[in-house]
PDB file of N, CA and C in Angstrom:
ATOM      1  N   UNK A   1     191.317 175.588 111.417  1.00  0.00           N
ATOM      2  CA  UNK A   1     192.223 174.480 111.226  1.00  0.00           C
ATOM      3  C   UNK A   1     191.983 173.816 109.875  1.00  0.00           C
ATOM      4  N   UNK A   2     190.812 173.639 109.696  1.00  0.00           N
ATOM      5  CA  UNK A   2     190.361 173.156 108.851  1.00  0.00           C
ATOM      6  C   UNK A   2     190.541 173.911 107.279  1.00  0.00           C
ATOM      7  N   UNK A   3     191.038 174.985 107.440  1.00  0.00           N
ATOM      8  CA  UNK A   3     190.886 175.543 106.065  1.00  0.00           C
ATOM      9  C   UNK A   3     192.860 175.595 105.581  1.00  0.00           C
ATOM     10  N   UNK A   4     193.241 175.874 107.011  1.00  0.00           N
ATOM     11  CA  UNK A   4     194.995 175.288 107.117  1.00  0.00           C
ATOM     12  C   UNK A   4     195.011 174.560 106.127  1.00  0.00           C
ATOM     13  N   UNK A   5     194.895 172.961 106.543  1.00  0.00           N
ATOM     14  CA  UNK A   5     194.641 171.906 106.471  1.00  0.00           C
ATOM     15  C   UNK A   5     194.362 171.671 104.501  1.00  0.00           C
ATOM     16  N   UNK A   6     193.623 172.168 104.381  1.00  0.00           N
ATOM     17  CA  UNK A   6     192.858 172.347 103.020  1.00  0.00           C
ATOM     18  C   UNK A   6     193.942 173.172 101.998  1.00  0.00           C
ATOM     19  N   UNK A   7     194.476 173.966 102.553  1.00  0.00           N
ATOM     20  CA  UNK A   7     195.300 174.449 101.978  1.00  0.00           C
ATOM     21  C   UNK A   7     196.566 174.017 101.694  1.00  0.00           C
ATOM     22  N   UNK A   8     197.091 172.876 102.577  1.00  0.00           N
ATOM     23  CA  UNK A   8     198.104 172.302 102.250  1.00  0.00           C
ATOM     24  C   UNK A   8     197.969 170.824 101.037  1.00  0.00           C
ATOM     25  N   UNK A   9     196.548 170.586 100.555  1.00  0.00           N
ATOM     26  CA  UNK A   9     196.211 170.348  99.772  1.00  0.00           C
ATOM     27  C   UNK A   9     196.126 168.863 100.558  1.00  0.00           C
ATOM     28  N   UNK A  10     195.528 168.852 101.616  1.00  0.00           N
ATOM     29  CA  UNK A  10     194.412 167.370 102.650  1.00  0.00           C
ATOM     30  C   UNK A  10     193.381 167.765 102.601  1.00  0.00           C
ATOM     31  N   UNK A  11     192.636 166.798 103.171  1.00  0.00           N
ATOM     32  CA  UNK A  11     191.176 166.851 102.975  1.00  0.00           C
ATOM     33  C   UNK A  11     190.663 167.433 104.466  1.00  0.00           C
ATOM     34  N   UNK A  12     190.443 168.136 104.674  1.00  0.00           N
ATOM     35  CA  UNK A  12     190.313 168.823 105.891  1.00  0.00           C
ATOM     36  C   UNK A  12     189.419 168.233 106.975  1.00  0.00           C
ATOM     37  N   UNK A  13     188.832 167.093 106.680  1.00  0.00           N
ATOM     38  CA  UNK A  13     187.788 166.176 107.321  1.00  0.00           C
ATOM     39  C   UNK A  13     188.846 165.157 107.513  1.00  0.00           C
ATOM     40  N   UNK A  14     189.916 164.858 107.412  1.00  0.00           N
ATOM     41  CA  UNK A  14     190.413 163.476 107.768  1.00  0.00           C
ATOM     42  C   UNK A  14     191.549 163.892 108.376  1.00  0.00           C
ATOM     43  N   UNK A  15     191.729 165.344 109.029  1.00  0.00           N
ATOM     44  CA  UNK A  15     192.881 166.192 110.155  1.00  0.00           C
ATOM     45  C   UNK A  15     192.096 166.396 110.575  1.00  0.00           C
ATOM     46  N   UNK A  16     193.109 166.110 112.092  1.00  0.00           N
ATOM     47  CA  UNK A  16     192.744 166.491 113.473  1.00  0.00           C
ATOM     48  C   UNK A  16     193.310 167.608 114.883  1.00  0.00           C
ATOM     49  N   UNK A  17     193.520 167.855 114.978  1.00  0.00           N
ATOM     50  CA  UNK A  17     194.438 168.667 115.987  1.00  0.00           C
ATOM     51  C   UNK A  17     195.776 167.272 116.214  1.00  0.00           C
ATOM     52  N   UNK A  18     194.507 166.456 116.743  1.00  0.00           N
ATOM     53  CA  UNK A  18     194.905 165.255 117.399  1.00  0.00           C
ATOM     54  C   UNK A  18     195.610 164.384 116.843  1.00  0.00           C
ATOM     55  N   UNK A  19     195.493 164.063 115.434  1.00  0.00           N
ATOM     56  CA  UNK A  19     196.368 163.437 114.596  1.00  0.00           C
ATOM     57  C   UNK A  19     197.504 163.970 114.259  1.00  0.00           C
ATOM     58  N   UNK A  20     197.367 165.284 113.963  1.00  0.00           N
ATOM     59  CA  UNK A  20     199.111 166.218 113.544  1.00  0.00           C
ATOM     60  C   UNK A  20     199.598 165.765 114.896  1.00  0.00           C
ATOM     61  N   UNK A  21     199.131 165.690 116.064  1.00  0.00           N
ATOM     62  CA  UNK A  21     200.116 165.310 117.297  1.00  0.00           C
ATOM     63  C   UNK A  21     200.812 164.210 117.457  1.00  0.00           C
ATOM     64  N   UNK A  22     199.890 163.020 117.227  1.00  0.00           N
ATOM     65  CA  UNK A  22     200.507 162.094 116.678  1.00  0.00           C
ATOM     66  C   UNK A  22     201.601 161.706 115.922  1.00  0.00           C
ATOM     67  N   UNK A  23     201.603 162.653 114.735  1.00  0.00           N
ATOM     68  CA  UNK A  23     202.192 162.662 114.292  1.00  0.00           C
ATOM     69  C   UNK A  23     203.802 163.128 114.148  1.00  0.00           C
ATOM     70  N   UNK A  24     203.823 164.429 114.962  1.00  0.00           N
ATOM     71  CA  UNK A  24     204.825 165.109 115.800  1.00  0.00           C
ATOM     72  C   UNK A  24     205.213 164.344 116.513  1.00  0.00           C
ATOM     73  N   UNK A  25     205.023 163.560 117.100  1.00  0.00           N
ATOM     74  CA  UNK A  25     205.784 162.813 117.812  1.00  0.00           C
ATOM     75  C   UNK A  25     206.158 161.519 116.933  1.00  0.00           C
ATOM     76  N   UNK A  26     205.363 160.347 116.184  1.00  0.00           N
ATOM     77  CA  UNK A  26     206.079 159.687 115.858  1.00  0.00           C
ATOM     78  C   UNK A  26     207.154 160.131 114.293  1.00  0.00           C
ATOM     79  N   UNK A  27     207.113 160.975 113.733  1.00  0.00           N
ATOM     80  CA  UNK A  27     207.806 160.909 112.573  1.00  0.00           C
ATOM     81  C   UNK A  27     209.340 161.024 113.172  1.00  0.00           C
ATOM     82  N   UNK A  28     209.566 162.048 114.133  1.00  0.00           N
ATOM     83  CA  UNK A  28     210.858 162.797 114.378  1.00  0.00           C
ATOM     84  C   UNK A  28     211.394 161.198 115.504  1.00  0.00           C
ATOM     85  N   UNK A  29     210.268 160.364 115.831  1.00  0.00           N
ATOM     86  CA  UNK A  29     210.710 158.750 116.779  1.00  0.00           C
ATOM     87  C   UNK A  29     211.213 158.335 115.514  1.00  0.00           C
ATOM     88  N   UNK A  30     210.317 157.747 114.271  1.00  0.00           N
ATOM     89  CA  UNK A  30     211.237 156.893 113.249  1.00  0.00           C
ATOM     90  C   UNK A  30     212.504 157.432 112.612  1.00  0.00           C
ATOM     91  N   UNK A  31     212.599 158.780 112.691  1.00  0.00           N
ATOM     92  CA  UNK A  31     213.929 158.985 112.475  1.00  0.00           C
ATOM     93  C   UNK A  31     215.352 159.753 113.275  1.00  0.00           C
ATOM     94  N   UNK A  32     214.891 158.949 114.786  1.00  0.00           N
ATOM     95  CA  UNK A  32     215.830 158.651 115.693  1.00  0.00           C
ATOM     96  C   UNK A  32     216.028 159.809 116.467  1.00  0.00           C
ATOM     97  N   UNK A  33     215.531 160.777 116.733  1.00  0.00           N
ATOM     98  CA  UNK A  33     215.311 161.705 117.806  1.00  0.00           C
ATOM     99  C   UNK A  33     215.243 161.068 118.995  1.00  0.00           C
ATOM    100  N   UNK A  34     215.547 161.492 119.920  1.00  0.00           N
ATOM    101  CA  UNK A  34     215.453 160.178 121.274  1.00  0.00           C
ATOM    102  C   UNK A  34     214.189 160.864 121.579  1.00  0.00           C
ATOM    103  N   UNK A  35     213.371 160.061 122.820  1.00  0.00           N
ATOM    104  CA  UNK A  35     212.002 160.493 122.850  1.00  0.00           C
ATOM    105  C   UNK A  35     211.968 161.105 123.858  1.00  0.00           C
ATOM    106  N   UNK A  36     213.095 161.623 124.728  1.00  0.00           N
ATOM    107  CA  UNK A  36     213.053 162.982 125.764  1.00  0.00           C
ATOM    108  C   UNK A  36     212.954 164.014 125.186  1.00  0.00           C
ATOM    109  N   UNK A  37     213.452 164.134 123.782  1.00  0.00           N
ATOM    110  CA  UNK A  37     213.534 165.838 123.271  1.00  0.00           C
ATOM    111  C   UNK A  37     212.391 165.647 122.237  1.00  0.00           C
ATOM    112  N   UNK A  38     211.733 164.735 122.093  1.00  0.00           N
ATOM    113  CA  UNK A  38     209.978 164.664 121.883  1.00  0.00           C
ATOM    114  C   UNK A  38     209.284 164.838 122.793  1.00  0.00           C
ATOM    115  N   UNK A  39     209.676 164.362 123.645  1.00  0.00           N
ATOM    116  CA  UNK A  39     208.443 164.522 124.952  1.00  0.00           C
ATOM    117  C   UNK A  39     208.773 165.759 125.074  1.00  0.00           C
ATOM    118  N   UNK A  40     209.357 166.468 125.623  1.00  0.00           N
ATOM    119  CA  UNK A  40     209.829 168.133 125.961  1.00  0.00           C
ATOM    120  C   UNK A  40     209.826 168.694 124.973  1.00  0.00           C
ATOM    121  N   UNK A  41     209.617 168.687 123.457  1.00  0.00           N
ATOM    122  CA  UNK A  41     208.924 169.623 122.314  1.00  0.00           C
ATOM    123  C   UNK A  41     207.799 169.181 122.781  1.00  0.00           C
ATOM    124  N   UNK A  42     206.891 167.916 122.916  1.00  0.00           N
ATOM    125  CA  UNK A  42     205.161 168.189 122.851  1.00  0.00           C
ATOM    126  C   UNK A  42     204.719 168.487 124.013  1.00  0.00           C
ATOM    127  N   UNK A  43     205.704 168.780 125.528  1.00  0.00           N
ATOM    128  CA  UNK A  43     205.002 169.414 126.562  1.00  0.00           C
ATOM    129  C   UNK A  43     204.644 168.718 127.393  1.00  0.00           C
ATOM    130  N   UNK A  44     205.316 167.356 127.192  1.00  0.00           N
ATOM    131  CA  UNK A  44     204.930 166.371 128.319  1.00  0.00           C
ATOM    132  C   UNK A  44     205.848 166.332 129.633  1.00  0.00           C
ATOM    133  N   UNK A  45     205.657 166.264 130.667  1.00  0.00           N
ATOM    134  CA  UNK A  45     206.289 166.052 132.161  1.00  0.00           C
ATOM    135  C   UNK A  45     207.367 164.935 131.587  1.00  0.00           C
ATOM    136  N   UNK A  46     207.224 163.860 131.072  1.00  0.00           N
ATOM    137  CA  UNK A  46     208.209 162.606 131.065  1.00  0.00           C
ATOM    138  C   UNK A  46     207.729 161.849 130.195  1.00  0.00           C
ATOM    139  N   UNK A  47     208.549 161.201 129.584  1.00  0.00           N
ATOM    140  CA  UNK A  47     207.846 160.142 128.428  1.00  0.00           C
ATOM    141  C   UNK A  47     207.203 159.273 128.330  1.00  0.00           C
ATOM    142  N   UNK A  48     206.650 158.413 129.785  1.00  0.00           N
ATOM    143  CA  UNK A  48     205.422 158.069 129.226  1.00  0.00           C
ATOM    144  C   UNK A  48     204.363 158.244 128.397  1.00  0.00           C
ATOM    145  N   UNK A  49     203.834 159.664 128.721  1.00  0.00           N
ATOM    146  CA  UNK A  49     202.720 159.783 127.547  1.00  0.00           C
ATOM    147  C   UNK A  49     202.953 159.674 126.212  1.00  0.00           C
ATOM    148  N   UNK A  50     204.312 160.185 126.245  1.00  0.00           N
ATOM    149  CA  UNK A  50     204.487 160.478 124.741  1.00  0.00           C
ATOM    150  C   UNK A  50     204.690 158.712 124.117  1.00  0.00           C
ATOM    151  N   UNK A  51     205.347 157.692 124.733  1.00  0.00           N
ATOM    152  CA  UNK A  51     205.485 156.993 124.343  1.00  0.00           C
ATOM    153  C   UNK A  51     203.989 155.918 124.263  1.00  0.00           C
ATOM    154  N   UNK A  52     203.248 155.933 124.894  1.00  0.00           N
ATOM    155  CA  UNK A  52     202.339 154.528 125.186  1.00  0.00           C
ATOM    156  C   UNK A  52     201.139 155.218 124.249  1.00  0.00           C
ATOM    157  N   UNK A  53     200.675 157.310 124.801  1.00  0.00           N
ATOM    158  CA  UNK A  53     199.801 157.183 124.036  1.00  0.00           C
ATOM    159  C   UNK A  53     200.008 157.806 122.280  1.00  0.00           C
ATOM    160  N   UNK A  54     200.869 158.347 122.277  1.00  0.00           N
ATOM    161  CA  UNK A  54     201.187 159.380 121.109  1.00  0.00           C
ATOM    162  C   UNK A  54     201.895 158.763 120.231  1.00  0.00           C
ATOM    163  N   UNK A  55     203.023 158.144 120.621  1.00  0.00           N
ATOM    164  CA  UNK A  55     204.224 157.620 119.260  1.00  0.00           C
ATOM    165  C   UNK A  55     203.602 156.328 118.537  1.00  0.00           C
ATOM    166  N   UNK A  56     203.372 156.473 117.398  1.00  0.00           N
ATOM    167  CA  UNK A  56     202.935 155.226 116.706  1.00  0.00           C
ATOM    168  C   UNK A  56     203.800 154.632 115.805  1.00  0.00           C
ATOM    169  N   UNK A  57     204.543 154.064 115.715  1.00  0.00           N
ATOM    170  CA  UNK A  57     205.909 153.331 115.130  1.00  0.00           C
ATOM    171  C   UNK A  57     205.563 152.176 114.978  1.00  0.00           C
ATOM    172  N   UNK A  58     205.462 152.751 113.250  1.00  0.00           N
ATOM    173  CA  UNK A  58     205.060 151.036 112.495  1.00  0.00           C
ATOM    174  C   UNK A  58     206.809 151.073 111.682  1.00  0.00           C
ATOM    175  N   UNK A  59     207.912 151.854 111.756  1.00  0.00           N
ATOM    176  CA  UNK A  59     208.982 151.327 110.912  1.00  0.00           C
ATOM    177  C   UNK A  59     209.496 150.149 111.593  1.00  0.00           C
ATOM    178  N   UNK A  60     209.557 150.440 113.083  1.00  0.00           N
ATOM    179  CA  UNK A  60     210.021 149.531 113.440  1.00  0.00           C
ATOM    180  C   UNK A  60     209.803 148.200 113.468  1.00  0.00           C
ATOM    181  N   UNK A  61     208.552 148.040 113.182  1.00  0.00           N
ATOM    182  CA  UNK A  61     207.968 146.777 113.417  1.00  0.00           C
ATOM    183  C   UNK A  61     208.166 145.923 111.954  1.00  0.00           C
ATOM    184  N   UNK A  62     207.918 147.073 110.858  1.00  0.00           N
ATOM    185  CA  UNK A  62     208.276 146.294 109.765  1.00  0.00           C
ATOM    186  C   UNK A  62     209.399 146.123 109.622  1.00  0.00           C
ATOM    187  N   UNK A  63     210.564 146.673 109.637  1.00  0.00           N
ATOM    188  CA  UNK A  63     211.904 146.138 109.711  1.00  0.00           C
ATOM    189  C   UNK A  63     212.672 145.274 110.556  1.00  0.00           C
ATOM    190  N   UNK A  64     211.515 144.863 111.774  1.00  0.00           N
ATOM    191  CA  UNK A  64     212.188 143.559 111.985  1.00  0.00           C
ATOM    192  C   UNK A  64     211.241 142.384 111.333  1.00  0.00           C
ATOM    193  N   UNK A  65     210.433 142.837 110.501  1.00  0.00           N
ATOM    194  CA  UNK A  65     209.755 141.485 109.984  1.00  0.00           C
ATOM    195  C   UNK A  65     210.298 141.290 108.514  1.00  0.00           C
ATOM    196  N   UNK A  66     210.942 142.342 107.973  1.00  0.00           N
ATOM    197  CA  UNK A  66     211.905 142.332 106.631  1.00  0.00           C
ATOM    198  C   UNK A  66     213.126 141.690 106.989  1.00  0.00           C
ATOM    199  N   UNK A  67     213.571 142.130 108.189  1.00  0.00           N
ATOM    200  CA  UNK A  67     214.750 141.171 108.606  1.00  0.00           C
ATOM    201  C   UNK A  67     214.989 139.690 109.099  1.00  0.00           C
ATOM    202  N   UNK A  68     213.706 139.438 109.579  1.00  0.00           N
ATOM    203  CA  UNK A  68     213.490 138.047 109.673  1.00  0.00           C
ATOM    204  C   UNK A  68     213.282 137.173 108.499  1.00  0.00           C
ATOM    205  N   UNK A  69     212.428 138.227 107.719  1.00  0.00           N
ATOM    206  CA  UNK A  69     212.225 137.437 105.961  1.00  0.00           C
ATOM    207  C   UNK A  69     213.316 136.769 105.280  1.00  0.00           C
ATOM    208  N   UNK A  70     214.409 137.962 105.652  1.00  0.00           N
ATOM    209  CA  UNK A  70     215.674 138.144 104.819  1.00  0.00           C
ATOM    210  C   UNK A  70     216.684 136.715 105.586  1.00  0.00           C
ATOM    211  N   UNK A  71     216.260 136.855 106.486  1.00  0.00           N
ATOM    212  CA  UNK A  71     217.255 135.508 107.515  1.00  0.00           C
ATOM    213  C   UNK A  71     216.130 133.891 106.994  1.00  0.00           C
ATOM    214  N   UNK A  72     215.398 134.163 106.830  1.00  0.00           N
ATOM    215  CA  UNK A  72     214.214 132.701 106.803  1.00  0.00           C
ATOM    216  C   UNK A  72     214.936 132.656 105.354  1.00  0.00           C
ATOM    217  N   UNK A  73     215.031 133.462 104.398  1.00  0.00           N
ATOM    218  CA  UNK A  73     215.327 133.120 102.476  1.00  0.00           C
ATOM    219  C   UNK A  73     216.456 133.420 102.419  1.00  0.00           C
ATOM    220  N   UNK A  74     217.527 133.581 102.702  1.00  0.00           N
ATOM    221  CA  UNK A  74     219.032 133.338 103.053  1.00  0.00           C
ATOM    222  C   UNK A  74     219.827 132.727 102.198  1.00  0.00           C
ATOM    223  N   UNK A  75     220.509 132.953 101.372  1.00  0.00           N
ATOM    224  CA  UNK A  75     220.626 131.931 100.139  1.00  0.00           C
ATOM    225  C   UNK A  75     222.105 131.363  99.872  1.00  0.00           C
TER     226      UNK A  75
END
Protein backbone atom coordinates (compact mmCIF):
# COMPACT_ATOMS: atom_id res chain seq x y z
CA UNK A 1 0.00 0.00 0.00
CA UNK A 2 2.47 1.91 1.05
CA UNK A 3 4.65 2.04 -1.94
CA UNK A 4 1.04 2.75 -4.07
CA UNK A 5 0.73 5.52 -2.02
CA UNK A 6 4.38 6.82 -2.56
CA UNK A 7 3.99 6.63 -5.92
CA UNK A 8 1.25 8.83 -6.35
CA UNK A 9 3.63 11.25 -4.93
CA UNK A 10 2.10 11.14 -0.69
CA UNK A 11 3.96 10.39 1.92
CA UNK A 12 3.20 6.90 2.51
CA UNK A 13 3.23 7.22 6.42
CA UNK A 14 0.33 9.67 6.53
CA UNK A 15 -2.16 6.91 4.22
CA UNK A 16 -4.18 4.60 5.53
CA UNK A 17 -6.38 1.94 4.12
CA UNK A 18 -8.63 3.69 6.51
CA UNK A 19 -8.31 7.17 5.47
CA UNK A 20 -8.70 6.58 1.49
CA UNK A 21 -12.14 5.20 2.96
CA UNK A 22 -12.94 8.05 4.43
CA UNK A 23 -12.35 9.59 1.95
CA UNK A 24 -14.46 7.62 -0.68
CA UNK A 25 -17.12 8.33 0.95
CA UNK A 26 -16.94 11.91 1.86
CA UNK A 27 -15.60 13.54 -1.43
CA UNK A 28 -18.35 11.92 -3.86
CA UNK A 29 -21.02 13.35 -0.26
CA UNK A 30 -19.59 17.04 -0.95
CA UNK A 31 -20.32 16.76 -4.35
CA UNK A 32 -23.86 15.55 -4.06
CA UNK A 33 -24.01 11.86 -4.70
CA UNK A 34 -26.85 10.87 -2.40
CA UNK A 35 -25.43 8.68 0.37
CA UNK A 36 -27.36 5.36 -0.64
CA UNK A 37 -25.20 4.95 -3.77
CA UNK A 38 -22.17 5.65 -1.27
CA UNK A 39 -23.19 3.42 1.14
CA UNK A 40 -23.76 0.55 -1.59
CA UNK A 41 -20.29 1.46 -3.44
CA UNK A 42 -18.46 1.10 0.17
CA UNK A 43 -20.46 -2.14 1.09
CA UNK A 44 -22.46 -1.02 3.75
CA UNK A 45 -26.03 -2.78 4.66
CA UNK A 46 -27.64 0.97 5.05
CA UNK A 47 -26.36 4.30 5.70
CA UNK A 48 -25.82 4.63 8.93
CA UNK A 49 -22.34 3.64 8.96
CA UNK A 50 -21.50 5.37 6.17
CA UNK A 51 -22.94 8.46 7.49
CA UNK A 52 -22.05 8.84 11.46
CA UNK A 53 -18.76 6.88 11.02
CA UNK A 54 -17.13 7.48 7.51
CA UNK A 55 -18.52 10.78 5.80
CA UNK A 56 -16.63 13.75 7.06
CA UNK A 57 -18.19 16.96 5.58
CA UNK A 58 -16.53 20.03 6.45
CA UNK A 59 -18.10 21.92 3.00
CA UNK A 60 -21.02 21.96 4.48
CA UNK A 61 -20.39 23.40 7.53
CA UNK A 62 -18.32 26.10 6.09
CA UNK A 63 -20.84 27.29 3.75
CA UNK A 64 -23.29 27.85 6.11
CA UNK A 65 -20.89 29.91 8.16
CA UNK A 66 -19.91 31.98 4.80
CA UNK A 67 -23.52 32.42 4.45
CA UNK A 68 -24.26 33.68 7.67
CA UNK A 69 -21.11 36.07 7.32
CA UNK A 70 -22.53 37.24 4.11
CA UNK A 71 -26.17 37.95 5.82
CA UNK A 72 -24.42 39.58 9.27
CA UNK A 73 -22.20 42.27 6.45
CA UNK A 74 -25.08 42.81 4.10
CA UNK A 75 -24.65 46.10 2.67
Amino acid sequence: MRKIIEKAGLRGTDWTPREMRHSFVSLPSDSGVPIEDISRRAGHRNTVLTETVYRKQIRPVLMQGAEAMDEIFKS
